[in-house]
C-alpha atoms as a PDB file:
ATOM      1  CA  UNK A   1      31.128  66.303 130.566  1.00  0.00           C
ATOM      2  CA  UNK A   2      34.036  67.930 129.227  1.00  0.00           C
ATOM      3  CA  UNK A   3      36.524  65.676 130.663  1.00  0.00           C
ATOM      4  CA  UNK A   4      34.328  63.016 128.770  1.00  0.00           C
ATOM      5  CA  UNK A   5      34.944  64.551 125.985  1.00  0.00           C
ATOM      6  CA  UNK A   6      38.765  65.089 126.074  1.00  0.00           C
ATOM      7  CA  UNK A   7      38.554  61.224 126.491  1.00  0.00           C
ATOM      8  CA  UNK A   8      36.305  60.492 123.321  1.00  0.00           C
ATOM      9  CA  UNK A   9      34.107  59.304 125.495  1.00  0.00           C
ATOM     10  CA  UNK A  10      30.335  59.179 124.293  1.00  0.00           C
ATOM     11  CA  UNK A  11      28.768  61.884 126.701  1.00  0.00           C
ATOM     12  CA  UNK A  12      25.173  62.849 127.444  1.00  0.00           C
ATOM     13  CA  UNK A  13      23.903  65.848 129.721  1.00  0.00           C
ATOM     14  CA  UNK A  14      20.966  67.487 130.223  1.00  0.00           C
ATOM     15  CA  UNK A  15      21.164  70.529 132.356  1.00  0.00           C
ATOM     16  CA  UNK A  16      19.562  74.153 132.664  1.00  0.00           C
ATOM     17  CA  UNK A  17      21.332  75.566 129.962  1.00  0.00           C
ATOM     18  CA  UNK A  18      22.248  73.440 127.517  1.00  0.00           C
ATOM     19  CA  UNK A  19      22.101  69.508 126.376  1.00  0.00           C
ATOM     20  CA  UNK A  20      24.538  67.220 124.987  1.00  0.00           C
ATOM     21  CA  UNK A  21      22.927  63.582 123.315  1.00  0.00           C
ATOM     22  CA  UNK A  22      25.261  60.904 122.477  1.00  0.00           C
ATOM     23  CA  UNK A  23      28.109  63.177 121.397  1.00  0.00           C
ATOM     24  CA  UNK A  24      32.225  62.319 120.947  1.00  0.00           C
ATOM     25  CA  UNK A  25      34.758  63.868 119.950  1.00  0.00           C
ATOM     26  CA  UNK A  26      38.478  62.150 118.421  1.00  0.00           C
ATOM     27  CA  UNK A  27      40.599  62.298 121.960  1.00  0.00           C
ATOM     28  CA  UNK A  28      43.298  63.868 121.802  1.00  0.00           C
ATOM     29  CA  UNK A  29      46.819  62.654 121.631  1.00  0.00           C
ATOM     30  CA  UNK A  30      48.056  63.296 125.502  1.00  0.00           C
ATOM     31  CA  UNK A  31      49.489  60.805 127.657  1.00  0.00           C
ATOM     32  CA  UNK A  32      46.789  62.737 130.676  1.00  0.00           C
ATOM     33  CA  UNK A  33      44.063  61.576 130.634  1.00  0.00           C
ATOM     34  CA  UNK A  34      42.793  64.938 129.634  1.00  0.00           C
ATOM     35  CA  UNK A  35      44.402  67.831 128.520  1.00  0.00           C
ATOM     36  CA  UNK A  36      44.740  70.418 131.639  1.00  0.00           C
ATOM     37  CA  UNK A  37      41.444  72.260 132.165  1.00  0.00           C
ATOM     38  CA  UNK A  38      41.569  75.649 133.380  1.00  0.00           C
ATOM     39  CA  UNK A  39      38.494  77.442 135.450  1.00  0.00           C
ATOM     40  CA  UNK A  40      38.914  81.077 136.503  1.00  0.00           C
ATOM     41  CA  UNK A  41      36.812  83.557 137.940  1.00  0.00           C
ATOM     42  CA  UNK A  42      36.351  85.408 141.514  1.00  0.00           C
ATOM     43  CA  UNK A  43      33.227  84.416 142.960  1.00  0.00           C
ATOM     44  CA  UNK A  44      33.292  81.314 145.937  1.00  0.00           C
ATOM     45  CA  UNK A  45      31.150  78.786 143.767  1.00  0.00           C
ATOM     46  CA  UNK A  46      33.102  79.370 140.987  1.00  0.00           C
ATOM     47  CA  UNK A  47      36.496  78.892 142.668  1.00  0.00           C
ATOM     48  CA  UNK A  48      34.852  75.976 144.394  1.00  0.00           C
ATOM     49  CA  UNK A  49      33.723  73.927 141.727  1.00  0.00           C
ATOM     50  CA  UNK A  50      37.179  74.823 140.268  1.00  0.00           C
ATOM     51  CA  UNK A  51      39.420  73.684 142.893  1.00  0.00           C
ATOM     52  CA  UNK A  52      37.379  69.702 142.761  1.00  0.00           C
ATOM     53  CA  UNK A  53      37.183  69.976 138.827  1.00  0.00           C
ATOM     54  CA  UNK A  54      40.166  71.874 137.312  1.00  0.00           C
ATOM     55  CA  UNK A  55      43.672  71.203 136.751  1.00  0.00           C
ATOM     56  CA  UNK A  56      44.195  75.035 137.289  1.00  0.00           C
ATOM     57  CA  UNK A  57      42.729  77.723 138.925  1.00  0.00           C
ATOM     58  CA  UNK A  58      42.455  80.774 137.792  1.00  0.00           C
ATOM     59  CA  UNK A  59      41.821  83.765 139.358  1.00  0.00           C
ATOM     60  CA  UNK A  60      40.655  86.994 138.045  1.00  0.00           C
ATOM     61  CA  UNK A  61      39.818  89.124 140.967  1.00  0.00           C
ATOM     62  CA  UNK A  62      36.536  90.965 139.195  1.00  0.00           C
ATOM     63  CA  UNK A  63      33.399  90.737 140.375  1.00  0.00           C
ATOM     64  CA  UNK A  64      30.621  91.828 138.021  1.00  0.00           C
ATOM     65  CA  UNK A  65      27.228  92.673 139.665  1.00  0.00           C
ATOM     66  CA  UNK A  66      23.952  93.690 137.734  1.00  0.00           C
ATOM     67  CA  UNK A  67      24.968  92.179 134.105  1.00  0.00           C
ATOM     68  CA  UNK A  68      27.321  94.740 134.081  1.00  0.00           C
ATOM     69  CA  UNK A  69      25.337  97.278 134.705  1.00  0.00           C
ATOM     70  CA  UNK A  70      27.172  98.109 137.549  1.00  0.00           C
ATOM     71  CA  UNK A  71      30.981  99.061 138.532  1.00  0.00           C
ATOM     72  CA  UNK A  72      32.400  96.082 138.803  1.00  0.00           C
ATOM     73  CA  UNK A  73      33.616  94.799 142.306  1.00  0.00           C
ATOM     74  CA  UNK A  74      37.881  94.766 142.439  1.00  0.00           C
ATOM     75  CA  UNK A  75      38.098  94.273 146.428  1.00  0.00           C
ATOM     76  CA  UNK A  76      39.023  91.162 145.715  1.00  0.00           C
ATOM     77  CA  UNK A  77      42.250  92.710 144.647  1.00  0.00           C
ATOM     78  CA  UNK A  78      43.232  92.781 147.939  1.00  0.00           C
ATOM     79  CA  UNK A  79      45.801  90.515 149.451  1.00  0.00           C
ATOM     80  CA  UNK A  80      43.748  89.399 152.491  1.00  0.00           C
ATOM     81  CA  UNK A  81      41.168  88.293 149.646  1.00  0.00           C
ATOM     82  CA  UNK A  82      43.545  86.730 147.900  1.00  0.00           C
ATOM     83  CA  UNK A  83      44.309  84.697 150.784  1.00  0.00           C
ATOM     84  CA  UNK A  84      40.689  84.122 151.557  1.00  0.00           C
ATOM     85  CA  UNK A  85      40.434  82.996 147.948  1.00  0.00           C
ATOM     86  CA  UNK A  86      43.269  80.449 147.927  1.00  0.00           C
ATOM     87  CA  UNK A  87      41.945  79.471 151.918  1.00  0.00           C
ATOM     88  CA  UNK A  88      38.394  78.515 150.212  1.00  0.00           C
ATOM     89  CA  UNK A  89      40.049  76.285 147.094  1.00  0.00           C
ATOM     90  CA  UNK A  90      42.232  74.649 149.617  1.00  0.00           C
ATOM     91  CA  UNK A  91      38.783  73.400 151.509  1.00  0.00           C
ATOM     92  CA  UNK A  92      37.077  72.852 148.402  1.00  0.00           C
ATOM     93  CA  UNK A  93      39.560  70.555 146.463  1.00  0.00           C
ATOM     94  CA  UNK A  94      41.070  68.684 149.994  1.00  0.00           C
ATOM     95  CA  UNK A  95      44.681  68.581 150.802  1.00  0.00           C
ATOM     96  CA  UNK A  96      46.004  66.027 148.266  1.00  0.00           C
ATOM     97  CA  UNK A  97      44.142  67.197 145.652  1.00  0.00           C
ATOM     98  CA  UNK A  98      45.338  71.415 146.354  1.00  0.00           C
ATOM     99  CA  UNK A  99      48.993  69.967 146.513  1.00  0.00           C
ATOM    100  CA  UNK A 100      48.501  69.091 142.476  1.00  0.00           C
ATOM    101  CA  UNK A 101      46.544  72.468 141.430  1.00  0.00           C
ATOM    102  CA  UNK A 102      48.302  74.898 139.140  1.00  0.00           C
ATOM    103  CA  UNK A 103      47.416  78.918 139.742  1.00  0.00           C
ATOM    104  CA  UNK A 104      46.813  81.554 137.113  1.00  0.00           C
ATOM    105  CA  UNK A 105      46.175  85.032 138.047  1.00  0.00           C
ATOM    106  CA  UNK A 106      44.635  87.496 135.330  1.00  0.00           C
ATOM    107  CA  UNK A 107      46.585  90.579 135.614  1.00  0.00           C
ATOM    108  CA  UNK A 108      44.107  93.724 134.761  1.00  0.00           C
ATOM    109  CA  UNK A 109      46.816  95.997 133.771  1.00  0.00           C
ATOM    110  CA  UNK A 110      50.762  96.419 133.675  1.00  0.00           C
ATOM    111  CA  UNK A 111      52.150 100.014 134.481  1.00  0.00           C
ATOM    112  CA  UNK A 112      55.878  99.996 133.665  1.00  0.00           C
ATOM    113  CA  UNK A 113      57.320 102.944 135.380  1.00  0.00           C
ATOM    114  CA  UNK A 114      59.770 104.693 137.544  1.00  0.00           C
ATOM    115  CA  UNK A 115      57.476 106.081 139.937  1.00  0.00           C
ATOM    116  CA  UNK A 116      55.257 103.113 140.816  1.00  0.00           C
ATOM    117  CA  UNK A 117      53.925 105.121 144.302  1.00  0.00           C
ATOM    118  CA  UNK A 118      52.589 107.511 141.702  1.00  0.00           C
ATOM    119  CA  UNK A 119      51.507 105.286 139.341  1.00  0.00           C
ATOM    120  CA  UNK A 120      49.782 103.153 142.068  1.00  0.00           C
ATOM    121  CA  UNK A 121      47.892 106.383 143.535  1.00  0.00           C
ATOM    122  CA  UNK A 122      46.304 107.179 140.003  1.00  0.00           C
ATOM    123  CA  UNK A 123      44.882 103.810 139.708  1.00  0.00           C
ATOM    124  CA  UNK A 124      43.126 104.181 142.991  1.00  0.00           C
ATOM    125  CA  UNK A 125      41.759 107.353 141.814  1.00  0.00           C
ATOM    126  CA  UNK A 126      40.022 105.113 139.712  1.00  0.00           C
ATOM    127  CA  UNK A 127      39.180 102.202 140.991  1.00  0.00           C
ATOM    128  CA  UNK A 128      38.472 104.146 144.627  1.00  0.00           C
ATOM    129  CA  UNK A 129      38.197 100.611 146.958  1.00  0.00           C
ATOM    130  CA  UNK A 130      41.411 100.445 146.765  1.00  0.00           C
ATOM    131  CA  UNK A 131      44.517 101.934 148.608  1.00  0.00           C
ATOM    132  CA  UNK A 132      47.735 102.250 146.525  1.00  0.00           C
ATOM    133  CA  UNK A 133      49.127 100.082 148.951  1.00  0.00           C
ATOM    134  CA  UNK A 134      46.485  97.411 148.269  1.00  0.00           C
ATOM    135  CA  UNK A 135      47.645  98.035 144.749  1.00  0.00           C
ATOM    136  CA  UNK A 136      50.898  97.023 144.955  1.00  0.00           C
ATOM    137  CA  UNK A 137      50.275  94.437 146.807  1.00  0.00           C
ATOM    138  CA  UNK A 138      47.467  92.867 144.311  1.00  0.00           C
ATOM    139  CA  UNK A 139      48.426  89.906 141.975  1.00  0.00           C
ATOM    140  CA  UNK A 140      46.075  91.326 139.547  1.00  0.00           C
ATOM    141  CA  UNK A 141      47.978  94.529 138.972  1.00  0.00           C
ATOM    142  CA  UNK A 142      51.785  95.014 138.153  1.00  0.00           C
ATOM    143  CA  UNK A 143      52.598  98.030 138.845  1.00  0.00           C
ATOM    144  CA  UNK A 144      57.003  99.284 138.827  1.00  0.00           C
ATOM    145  CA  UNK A 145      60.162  98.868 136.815  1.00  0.00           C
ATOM    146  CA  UNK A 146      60.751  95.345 135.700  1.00  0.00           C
ATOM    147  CA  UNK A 147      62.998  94.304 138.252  1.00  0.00           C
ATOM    148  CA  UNK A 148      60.225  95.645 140.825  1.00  0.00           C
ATOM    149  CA  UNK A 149      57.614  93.711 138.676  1.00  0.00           C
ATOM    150  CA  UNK A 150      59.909  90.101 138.686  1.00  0.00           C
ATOM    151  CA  UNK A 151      60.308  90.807 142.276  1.00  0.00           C
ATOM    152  CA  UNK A 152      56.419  90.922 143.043  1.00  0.00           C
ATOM    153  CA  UNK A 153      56.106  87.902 140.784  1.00  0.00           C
ATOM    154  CA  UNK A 154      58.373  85.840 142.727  1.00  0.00           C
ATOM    155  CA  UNK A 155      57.141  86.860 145.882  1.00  0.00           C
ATOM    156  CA  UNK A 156      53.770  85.926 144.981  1.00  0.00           C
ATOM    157  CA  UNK A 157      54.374  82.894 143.544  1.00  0.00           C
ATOM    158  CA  UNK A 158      55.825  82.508 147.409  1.00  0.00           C
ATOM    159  CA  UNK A 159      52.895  83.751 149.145  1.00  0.00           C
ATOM    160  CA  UNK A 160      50.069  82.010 146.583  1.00  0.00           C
ATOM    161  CA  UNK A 161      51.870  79.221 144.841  1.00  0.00           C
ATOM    162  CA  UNK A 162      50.522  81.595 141.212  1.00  0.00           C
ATOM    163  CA  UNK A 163      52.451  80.126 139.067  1.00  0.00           C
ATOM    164  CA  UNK A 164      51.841  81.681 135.674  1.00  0.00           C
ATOM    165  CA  UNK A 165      49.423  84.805 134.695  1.00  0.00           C
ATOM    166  CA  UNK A 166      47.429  85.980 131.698  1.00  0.00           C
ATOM    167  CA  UNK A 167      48.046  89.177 130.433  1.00  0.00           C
ATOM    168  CA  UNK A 168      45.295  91.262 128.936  1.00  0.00           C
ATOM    169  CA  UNK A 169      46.094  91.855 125.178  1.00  0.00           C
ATOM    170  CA  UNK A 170      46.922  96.228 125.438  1.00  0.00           C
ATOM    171  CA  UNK A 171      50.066  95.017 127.633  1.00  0.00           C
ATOM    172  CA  UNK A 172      51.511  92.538 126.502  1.00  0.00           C
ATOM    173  CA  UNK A 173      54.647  94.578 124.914  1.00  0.00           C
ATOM    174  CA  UNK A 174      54.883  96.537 128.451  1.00  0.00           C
ATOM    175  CA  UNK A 175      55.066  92.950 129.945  1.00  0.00           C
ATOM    176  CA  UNK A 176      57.847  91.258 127.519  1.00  0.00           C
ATOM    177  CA  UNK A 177      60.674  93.001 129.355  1.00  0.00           C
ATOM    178  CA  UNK A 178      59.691  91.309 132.441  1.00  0.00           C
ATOM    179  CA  UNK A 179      59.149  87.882 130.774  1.00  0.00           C
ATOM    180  CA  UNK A 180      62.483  88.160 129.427  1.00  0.00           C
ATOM    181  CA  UNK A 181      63.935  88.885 132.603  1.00  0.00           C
ATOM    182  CA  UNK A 182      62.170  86.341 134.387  1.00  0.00           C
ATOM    183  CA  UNK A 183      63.610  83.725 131.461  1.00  0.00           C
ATOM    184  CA  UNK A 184      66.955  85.039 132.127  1.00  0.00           C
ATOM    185  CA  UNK A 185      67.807  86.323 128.345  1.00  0.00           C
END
């Protein structure tokens, strides 16, 4: 339906949730047939539907159970997850199809710092499924100096093909250093 719309295409739906009767909207001036469409989350359906939809995946590593109610879930964090992640979109979308997917990674917080053992052991104080370890190793945390930071970057755009993250709005001026780096100024 959305693609539809990108198009200007004249699209009708009728689903569970909401319903869409004879609407358009102007396309938009792209030479793609669509502007990219990005679909993030955590959960296997999610990343499923994204991988045979999406022009980029994104991955958030949060689970939320109970509307919230509850802690949420960050094993996911882990790097054998993260593998088991990017091993489900790679079934899900098909060989030719994973070669052309783009991957985002929503990074939960930056730590610029020194000490990033210490730093790393505080945050599994709180969130306790994790090993600092774990936490260094997560592409959802970023965790060092900046030239430790660019360094996990690059190494886990190796490892996962993650090509570009979001950055949660409280650390965006801790992450500008390493931006800047990574641009070469």
């Amino acid at each position: 339906m959305i693609k539809g719309l990108l198009k200007g295409d004249k699209v009708n739906f009728s689903g569970a949730h909401y319903h869409v009767a004879g609407h358009t909207i102007a396309p938009l001036p792209v030479q793609k047939p669509h502007p990219p469409i990005l679909i993030g989350g955590n959960g296997p359906r999610l990343l499923a539907l994204a991988a045979r939809e999406a022009d980029i995946v994104g991955f958030s590593g949060i689970t939320f159970r109970n509307g919230g109610a509850s802690p949420p879930d960050v094993s996911a964090w882990r790097a054998s997850a993260v593998d088991e992640r990017m091993r489900l979109v790679r079934e899900a979308a098909g060989e030719e199809r994973y070669a052309g997917l783009e991957f985002n990674a929503l990074v939960q917080r930056v730590v610029v710092t020194e000490d990033r053992r210490a730093a790393a052991e505080e945050l599994a104080r709180r969130w306790t499924q994790l090993s600092a370890e774990e936490i260094l190793q997560s592409p959802y945390l970023l965790v060092g100096t900046v030239k430790q930071m660019v360094e996990d970057l690059e190494a886990r755009r190796q490892r996962w093909g993650i090509s570009y993250y979001g950055i949660h709005e409280p650390y965006i001026d801790a992450f500008a250093p390493v931006v800047a780096r990574l641009a070469g100024s």
